[in-house]
Every structure is written in C-alpha cells, then in structure tokens.
PDB file of N, CA and C in Angstrom:
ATOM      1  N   UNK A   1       2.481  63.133 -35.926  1.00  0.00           N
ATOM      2  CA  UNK A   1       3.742  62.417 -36.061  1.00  0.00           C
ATOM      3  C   UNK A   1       4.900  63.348 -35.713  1.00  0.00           C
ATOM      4  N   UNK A   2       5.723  63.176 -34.996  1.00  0.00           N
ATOM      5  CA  UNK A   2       7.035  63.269 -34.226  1.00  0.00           C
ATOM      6  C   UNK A   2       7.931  63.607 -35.491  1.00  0.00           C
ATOM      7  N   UNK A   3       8.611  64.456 -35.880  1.00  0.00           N
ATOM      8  CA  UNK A   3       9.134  64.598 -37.080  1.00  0.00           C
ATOM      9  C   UNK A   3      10.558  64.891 -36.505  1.00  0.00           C
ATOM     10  N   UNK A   4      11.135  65.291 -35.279  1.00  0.00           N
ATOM     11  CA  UNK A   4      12.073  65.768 -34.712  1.00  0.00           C
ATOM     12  C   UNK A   4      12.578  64.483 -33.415  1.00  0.00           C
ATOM     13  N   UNK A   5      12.102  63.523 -33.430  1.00  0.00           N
ATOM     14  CA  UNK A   5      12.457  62.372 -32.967  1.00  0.00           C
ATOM     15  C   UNK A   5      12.888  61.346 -33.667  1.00  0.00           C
ATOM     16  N   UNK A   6      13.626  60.645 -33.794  1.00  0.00           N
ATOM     17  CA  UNK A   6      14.160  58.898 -34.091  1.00  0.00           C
ATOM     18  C   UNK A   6      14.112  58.033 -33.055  1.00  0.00           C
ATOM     19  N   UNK A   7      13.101  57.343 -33.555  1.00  0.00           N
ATOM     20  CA  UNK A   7      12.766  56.259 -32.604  1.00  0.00           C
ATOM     21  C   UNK A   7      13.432  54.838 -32.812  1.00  0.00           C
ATOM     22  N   UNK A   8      14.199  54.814 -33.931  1.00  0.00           N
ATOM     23  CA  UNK A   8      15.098  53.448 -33.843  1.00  0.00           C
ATOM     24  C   UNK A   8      16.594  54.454 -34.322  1.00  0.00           C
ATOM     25  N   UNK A   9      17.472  53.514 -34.086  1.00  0.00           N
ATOM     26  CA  UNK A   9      19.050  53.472 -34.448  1.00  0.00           C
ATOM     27  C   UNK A   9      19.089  53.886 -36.361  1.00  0.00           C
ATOM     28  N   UNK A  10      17.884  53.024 -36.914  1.00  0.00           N
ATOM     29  CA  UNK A  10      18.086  53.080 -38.267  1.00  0.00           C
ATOM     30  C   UNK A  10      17.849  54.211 -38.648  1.00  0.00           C
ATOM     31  N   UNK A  11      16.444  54.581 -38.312  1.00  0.00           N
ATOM     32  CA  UNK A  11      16.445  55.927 -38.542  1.00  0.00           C
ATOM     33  C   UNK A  11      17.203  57.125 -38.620  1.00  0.00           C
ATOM     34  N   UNK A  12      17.840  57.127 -37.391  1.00  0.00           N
ATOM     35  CA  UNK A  12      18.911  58.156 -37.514  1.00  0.00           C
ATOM     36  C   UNK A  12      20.078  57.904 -38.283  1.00  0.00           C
ATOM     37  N   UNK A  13      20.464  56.604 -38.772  1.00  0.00           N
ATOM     38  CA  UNK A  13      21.683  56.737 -39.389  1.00  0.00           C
ATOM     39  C   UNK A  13      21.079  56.953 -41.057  1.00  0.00           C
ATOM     40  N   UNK A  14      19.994  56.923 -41.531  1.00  0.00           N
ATOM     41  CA  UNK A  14      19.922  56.975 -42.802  1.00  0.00           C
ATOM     42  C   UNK A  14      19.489  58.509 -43.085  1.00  0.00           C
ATOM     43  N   UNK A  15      18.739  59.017 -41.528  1.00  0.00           N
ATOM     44  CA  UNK A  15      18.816  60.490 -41.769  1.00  0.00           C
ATOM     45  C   UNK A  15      20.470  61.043 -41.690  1.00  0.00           C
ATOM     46  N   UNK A  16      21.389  60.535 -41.181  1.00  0.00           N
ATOM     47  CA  UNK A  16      22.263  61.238 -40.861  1.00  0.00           C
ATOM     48  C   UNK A  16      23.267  61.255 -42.498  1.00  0.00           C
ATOM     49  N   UNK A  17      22.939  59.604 -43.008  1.00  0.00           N
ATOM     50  CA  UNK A  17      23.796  59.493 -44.096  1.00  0.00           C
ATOM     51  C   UNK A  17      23.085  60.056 -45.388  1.00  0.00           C
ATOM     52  N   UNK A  18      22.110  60.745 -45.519  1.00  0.00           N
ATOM     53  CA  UNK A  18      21.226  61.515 -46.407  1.00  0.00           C
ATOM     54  C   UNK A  18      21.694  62.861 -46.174  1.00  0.00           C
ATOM     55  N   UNK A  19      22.127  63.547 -44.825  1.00  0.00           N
ATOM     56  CA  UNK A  19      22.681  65.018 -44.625  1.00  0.00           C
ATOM     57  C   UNK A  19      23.513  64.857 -44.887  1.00  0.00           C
ATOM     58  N   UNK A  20      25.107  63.684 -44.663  1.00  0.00           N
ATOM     59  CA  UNK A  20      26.214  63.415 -44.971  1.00  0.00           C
ATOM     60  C   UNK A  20      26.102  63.960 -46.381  1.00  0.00           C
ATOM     61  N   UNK A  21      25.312  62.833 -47.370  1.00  0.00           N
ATOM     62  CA  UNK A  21      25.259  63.408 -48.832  1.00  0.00           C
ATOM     63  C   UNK A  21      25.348  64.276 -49.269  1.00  0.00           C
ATOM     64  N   UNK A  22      24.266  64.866 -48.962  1.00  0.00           N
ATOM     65  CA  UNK A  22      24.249  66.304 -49.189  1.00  0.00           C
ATOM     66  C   UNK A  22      25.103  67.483 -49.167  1.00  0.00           C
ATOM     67  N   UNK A  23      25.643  67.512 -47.881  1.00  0.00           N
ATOM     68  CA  UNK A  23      27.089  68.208 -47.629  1.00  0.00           C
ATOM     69  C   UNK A  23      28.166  67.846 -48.507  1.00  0.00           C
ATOM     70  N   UNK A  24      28.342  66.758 -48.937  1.00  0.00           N
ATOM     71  CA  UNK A  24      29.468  66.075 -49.723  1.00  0.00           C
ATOM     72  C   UNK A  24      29.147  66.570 -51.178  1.00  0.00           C
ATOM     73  N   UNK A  25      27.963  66.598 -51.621  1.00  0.00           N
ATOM     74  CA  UNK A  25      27.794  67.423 -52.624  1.00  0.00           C
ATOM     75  C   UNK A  25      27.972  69.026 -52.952  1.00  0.00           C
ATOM     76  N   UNK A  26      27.554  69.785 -51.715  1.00  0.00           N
ATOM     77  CA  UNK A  26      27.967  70.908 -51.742  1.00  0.00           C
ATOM     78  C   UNK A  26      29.658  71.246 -51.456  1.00  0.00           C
ATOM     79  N   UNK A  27      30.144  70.516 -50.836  1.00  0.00           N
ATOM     80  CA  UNK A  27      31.021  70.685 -50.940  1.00  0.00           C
ATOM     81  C   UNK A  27      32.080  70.685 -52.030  1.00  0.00           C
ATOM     82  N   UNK A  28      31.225  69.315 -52.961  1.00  0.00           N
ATOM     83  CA  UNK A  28      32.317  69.047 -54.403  1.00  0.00           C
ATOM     84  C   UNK A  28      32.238  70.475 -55.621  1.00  0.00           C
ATOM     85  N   UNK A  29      30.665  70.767 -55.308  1.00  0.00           N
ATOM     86  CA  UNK A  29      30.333  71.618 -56.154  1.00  0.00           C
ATOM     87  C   UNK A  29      30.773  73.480 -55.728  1.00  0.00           C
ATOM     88  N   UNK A  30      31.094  73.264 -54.240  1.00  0.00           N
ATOM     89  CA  UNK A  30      32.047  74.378 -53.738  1.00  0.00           C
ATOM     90  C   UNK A  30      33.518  74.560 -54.580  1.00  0.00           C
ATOM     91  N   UNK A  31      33.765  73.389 -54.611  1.00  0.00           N
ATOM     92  CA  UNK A  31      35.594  73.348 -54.861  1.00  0.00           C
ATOM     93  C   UNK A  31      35.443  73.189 -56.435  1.00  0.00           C
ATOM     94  N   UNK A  32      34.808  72.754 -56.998  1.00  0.00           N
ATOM     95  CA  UNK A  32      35.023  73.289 -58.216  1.00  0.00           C
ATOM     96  C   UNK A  32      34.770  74.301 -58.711  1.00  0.00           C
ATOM     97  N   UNK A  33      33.472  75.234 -57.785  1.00  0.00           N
ATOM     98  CA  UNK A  33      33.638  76.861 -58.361  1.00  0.00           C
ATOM     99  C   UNK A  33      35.161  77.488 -57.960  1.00  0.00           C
ATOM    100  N   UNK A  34      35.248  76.722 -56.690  1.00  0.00           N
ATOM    101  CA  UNK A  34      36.526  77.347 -56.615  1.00  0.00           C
ATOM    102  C   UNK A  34      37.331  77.801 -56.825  1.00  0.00           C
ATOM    103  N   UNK A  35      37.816  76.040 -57.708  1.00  0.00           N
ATOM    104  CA  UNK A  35      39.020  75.982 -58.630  1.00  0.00           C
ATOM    105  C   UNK A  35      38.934  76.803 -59.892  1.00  0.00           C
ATOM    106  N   UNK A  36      37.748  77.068 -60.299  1.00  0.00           N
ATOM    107  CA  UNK A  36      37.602  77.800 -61.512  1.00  0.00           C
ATOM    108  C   UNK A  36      37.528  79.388 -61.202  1.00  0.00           C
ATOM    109  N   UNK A  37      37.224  79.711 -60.174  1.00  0.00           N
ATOM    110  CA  UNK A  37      37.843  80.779 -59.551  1.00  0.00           C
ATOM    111  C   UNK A  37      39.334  81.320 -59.743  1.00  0.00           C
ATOM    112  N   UNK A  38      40.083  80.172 -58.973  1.00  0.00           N
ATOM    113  CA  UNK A  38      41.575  80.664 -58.791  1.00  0.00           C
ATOM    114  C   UNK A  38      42.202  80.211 -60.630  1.00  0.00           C
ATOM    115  N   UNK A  39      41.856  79.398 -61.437  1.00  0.00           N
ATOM    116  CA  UNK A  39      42.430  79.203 -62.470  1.00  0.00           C
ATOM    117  C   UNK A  39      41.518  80.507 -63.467  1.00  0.00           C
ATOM    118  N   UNK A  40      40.672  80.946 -63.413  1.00  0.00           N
ATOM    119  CA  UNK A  40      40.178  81.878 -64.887  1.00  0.00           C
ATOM    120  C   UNK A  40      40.818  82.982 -64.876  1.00  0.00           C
ATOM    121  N   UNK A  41      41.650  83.138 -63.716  1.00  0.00           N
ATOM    122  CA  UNK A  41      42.773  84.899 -63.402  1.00  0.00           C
ATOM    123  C   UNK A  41      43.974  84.352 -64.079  1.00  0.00           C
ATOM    124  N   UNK A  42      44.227  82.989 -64.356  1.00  0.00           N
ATOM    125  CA  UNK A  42      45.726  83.116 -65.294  1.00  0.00           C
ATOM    126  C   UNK A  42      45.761  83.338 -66.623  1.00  0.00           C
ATOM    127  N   UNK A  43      46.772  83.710 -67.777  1.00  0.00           N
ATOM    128  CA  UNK A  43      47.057  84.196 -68.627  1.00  0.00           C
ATOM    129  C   UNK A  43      47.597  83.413 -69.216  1.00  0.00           C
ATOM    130  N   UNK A  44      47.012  83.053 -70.239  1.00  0.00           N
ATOM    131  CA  UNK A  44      48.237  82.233 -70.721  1.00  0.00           C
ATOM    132  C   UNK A  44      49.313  83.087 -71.199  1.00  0.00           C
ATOM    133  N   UNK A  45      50.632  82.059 -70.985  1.00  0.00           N
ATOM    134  CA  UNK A  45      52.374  82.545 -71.003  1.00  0.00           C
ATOM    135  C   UNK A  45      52.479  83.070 -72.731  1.00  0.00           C
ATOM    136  N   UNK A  46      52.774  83.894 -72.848  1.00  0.00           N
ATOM    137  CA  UNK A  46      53.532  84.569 -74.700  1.00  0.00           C
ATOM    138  C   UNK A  46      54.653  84.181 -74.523  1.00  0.00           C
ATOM    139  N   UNK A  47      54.880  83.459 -75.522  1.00  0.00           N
ATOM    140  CA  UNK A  47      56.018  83.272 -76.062  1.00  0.00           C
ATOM    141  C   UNK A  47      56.290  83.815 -77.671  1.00  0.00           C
ATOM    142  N   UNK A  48      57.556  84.927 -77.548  1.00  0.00           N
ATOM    143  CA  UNK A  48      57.839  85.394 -78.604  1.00  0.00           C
ATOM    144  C   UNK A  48      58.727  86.220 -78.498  1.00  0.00           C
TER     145      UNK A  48
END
C-alpha cells in the first residue's frame, strides 16, 4: 500500500486538516509557554 500517495480529493483534505490540527495545537501550546515566559520576569510593584 502506497502510503505517500492520495488517490481521492478526500483523502488529502482530511490528511491535510489532521496536520492543520496539529500545528494549531503546537502552536497554542507555543504561545502560552511563551506568555509565561515574558510574564514570570515581572515583579510585582511595592507600594510603600
């Protein structure tokens, strides 16, 4: 079996929207290390 071929239209779009996923996940889970990156260097403000 052909594992590197799509032989219908469907095929490729449900492989394509399964990699889509995926990326979209790494990506969310990118930006929230992110954000917790650039926010754990602040301080909170003293007031006194």
């Amino acid at each position: 079996m052909d594992t590197g071929t799509f032989h219908t239209l469907h095929d490729f779009i449900v492989h394509s929207k399964g990699n889509v996923y995926i990326l979209m996940g790494v990506i969310a889970i990118g930006a929230l290390i992110f954000w917790r990156f650039l926010t754990a260097r602040e301080k909170p403000i003293r007031k006194y």
